[in-house]
Protein backbone atom coordinates (compact mmCIF):
# COMPACT_ATOMS: atom_id res chain seq x y z
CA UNK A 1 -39.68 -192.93 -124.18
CA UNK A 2 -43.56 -193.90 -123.85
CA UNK A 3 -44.77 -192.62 -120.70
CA UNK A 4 -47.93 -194.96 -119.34
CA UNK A 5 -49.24 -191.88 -117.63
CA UNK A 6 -49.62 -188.38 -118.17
CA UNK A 7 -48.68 -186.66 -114.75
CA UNK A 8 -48.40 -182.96 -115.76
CA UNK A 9 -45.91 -180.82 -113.94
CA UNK A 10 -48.67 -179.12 -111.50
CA UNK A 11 -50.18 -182.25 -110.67
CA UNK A 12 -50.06 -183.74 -106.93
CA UNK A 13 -49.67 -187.51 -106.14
CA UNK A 14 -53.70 -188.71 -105.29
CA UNK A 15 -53.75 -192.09 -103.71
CA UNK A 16 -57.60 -192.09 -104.83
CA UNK A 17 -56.96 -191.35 -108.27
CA UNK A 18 -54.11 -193.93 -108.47
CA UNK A 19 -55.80 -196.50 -106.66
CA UNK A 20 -53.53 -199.34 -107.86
CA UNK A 21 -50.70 -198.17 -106.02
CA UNK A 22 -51.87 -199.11 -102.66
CA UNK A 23 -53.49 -202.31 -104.35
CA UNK A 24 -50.01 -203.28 -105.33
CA UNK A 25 -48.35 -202.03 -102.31
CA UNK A 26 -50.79 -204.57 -100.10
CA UNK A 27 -49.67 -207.53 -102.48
CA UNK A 28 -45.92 -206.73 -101.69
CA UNK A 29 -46.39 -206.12 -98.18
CA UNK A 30 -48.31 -209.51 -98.02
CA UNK A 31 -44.81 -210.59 -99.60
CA UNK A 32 -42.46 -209.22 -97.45
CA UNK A 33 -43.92 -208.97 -93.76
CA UNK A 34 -42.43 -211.85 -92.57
CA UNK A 35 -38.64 -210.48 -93.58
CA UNK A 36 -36.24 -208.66 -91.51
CA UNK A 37 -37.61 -204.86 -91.00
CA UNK A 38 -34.07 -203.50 -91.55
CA UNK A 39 -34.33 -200.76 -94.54
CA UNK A 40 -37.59 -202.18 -95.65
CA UNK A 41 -39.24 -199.31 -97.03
CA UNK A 42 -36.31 -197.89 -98.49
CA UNK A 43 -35.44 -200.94 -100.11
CA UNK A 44 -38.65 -201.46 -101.63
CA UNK A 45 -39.37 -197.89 -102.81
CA UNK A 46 -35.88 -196.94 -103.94
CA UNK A 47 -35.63 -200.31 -106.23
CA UNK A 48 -39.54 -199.59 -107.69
CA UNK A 49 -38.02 -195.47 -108.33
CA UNK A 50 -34.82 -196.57 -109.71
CA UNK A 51 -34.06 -199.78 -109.78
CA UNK A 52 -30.75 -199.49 -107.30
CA UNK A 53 -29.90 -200.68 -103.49
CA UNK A 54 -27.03 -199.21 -101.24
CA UNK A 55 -24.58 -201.84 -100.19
CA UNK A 56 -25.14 -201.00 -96.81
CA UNK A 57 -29.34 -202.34 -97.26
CA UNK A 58 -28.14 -205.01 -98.96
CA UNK A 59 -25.61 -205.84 -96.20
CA UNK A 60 -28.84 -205.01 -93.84
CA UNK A 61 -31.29 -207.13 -95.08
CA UNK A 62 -30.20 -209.73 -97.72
CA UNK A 63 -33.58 -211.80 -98.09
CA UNK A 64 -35.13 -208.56 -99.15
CA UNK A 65 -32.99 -207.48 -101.60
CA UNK A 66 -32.30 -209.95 -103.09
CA UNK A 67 -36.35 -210.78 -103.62
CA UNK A 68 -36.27 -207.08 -105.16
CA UNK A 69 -33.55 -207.70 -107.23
CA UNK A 70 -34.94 -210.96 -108.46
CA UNK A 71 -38.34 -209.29 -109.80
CA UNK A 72 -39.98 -211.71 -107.05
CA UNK A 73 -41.45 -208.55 -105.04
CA UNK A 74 -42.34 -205.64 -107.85
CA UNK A 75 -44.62 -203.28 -109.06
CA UNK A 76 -44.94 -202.55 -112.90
CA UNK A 77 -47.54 -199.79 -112.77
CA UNK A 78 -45.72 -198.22 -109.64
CA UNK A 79 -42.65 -198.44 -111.83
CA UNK A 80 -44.34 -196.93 -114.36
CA UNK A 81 -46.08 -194.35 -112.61
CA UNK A 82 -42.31 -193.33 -111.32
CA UNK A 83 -41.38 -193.30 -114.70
CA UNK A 84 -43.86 -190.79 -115.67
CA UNK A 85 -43.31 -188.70 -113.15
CA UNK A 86 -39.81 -188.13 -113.44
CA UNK A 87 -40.12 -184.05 -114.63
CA UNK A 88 -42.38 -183.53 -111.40
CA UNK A 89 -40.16 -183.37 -108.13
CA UNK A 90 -43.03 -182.83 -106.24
CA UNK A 91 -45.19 -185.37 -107.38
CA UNK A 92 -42.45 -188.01 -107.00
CA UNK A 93 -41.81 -186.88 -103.82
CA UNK A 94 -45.53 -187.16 -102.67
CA UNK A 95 -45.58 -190.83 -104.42
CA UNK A 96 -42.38 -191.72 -102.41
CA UNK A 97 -43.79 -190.39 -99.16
CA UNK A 98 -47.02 -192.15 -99.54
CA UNK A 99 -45.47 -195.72 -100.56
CA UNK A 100 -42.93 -194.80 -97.17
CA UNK A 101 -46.49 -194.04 -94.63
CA UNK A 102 -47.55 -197.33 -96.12
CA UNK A 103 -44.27 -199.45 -95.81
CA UNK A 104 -43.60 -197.78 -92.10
CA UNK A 105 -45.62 -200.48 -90.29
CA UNK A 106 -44.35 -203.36 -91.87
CA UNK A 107 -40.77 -202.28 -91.01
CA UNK A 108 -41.10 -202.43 -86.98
């Protein structure tokens, strides 16, 4: 599988280095403030990691999911840049905790 980028397995997530992701992240937010804040950020960052909702967010917040599910609110680079970090817990886990800090707001 191509891999868009090259995370190597020291590397740490850099929101300056990867500016898109909060570029992107402002577009869907501008998308989905107005929705329901129930399960928001999981919703949104669990579907761009792996492409998968519990039934109990979907249950939660419909609208939302099914905007994700539809490919109306998505990110291909953040999708990508999951993708490429898949042999890098940590680096996922930074990406996942950044996208959350940035989601938290618009889910009050």
């Amino acid at each position: 599988m191509y891999k868009k980028y090259l995370i190597g397995n020291a590397d740490n997530f850099d929101p300056d280095y990867f500016t898109f992701v909060a570029d992107d992240l402002d577009v869907i937010i501008n998308q989905i403030e107005h929705l329901a804040p129930d399960f928001k950020a999981e919703i949104i960052v669990t579907f761009l990691k792996n492409h998968c909702l519990q039934n109990e967010w979907i249950a939660a917040n419909p609208e939302l999911a099914q905007l994700v599910a539809s490919k109306s609110v998505h990110s291909v680079n953040i999708e990508s840049l999951f993708e490429s970090c898949q042999h890098n817990p940590a680096f996922r886990l930074q990406l996942e905790a950044y996208l959350k800090g940035k989601l938290a707001p618009v889910a009050l």
